[in-house]
Structure formats: structure tokens, C-alpha cells
Protein backbone atom coordinates (compact mmCIF):
# COMPACT_ATOMS: atom_id res chain seq x y z
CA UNK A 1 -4.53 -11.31 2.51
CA UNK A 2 -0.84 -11.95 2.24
CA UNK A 3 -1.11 -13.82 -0.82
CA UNK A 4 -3.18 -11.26 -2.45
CA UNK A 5 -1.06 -8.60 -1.40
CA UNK A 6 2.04 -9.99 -2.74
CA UNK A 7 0.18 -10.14 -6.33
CA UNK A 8 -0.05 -7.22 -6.78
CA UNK A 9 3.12 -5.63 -9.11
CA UNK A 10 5.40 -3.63 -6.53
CA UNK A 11 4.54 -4.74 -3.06
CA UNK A 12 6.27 -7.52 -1.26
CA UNK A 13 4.86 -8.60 2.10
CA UNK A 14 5.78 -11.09 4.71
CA UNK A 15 3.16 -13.09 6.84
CA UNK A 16 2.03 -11.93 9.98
CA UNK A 17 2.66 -13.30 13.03
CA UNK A 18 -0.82 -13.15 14.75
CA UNK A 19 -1.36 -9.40 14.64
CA UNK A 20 -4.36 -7.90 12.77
CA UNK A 21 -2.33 -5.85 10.39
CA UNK A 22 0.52 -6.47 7.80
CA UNK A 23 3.53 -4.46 6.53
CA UNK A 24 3.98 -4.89 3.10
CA UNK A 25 7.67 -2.82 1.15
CA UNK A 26 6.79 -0.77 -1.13
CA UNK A 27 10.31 -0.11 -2.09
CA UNK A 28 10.15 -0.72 -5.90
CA UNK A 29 7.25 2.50 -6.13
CA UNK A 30 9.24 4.95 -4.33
CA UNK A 31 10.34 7.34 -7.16
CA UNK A 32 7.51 6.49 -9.23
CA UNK A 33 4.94 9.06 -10.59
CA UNK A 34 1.24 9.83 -9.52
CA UNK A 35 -0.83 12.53 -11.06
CA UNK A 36 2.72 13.97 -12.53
CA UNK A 37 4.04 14.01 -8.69
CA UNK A 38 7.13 11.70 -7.71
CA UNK A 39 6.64 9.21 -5.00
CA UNK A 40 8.82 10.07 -2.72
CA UNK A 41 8.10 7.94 0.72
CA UNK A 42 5.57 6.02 2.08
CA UNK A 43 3.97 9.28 3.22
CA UNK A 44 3.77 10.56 -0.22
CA UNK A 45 2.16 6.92 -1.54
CA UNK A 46 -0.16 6.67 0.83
CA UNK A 47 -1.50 10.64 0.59
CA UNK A 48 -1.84 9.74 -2.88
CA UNK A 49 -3.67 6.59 -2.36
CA UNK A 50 -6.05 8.30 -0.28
CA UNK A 51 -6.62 11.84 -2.30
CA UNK A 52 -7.07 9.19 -5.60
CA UNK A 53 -8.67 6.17 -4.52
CA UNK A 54 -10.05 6.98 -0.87
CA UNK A 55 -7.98 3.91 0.87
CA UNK A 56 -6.40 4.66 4.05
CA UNK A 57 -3.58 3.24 5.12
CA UNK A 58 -0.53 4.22 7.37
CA UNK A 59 2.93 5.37 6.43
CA UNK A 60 5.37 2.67 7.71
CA UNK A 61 7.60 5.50 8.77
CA UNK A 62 5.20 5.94 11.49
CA UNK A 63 6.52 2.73 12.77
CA UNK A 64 10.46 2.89 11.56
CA UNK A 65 9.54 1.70 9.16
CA UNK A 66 10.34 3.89 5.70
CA UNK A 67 9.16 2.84 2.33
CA UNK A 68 6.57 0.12 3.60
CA UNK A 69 2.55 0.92 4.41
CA UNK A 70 0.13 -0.85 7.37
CA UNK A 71 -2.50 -2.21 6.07
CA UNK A 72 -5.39 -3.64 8.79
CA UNK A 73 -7.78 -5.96 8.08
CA UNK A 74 -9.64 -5.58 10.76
CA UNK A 75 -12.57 -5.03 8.89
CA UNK A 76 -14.84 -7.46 6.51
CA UNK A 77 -13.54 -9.67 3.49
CA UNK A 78 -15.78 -7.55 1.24
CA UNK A 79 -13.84 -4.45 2.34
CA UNK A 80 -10.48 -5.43 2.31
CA UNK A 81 -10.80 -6.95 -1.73
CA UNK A 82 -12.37 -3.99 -2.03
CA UNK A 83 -9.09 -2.10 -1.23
CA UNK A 84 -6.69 -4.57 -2.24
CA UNK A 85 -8.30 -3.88 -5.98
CA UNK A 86 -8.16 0.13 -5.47
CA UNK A 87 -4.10 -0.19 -4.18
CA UNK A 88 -3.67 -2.87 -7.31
CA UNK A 89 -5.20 -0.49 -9.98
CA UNK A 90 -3.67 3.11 -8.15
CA UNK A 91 -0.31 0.96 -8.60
CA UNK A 92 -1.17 -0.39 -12.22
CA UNK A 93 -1.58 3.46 -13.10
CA UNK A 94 1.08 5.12 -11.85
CA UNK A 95 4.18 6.07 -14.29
CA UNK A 96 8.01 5.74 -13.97
């Protein structure tokens, strides 16, 4: 999942360390634009990844941590490319 995360343009992630979820920095998006609206936090991006692609996943800030998302895979393969693909393309389309 790591691996697959960190291919996609934007997000950097580091390997877990036995939990069922990852952190991944989404630094390099903050300030970017979806639907004409500015990217602002990792509340804002992941809003906006909901509302537009219907993929949940949690605002790092919850945890500390600002501009980075948790994303659980605690859920089946199928699923998870599944979302991987809807963050890659909601990322591909956004505008600086």
C-alpha cells in the first residue's frame, strides 16, 4: 500500500510499523485548487475528497498531525486500489 501510495504525484508516505493504517504528507497539495476552492489543510483535502470522489479518510490534524491524511486499510485489496485510484485521479485533477 505504501508503495502505491507514494506513486501517486503529491503524497509522500513512510512505512508503517505494524499498525493497520498509514500517514501519508500531503504537504505539496496544500494551496492547491479543487472545484475553484484552495486547499487549505488536510481538513479541506479530505472534505473535498469525499464531496468529489466519495473516499473517506481522516484529517491528520486529528492526530497532530497537519497537512497529512489516515488512510486504513483495514478493508479488502479490491477496496483499497479502488481508493488509491479515486485519491490518484482527485489529485491528477486538481489545479495550482
Amino acid at each position: 500500500m505504501v508503495e502505491r501510495i507514494n506513486s501517486i504525484d503529491g503524497i509522500d508516505c513512510i512505512e508503517p510499523k505494524g499498525a493497520f493504517y498509514v500517514f501519508a504528507d500531503i504537504s505539496k497539495i496544500i494551496g492547491k485548487k479543487s472545484s475553484g476552492e484552495e486547499i487549505k489543510n488536510s481538513v479541506d483535502f479530505c472534505e473535498k475528497l469525499l464531496q468529489e470522489y466519495k473516499v473517506a479518510v481522516v484529517p491528520g490534524a486529528a492526530f497532530g498531525l497537519e497537512n497529512h491524511i489516515r488512510l486504513s486499510y483495514a478493508t479488502s485489496i479490491e477496496n483499497i486500489e479502488k481508493g488509491l485510484d479515486r485519491i490518484s485521479n482527485y489529485i491528477n485533477g486538481l489545479k495550482s
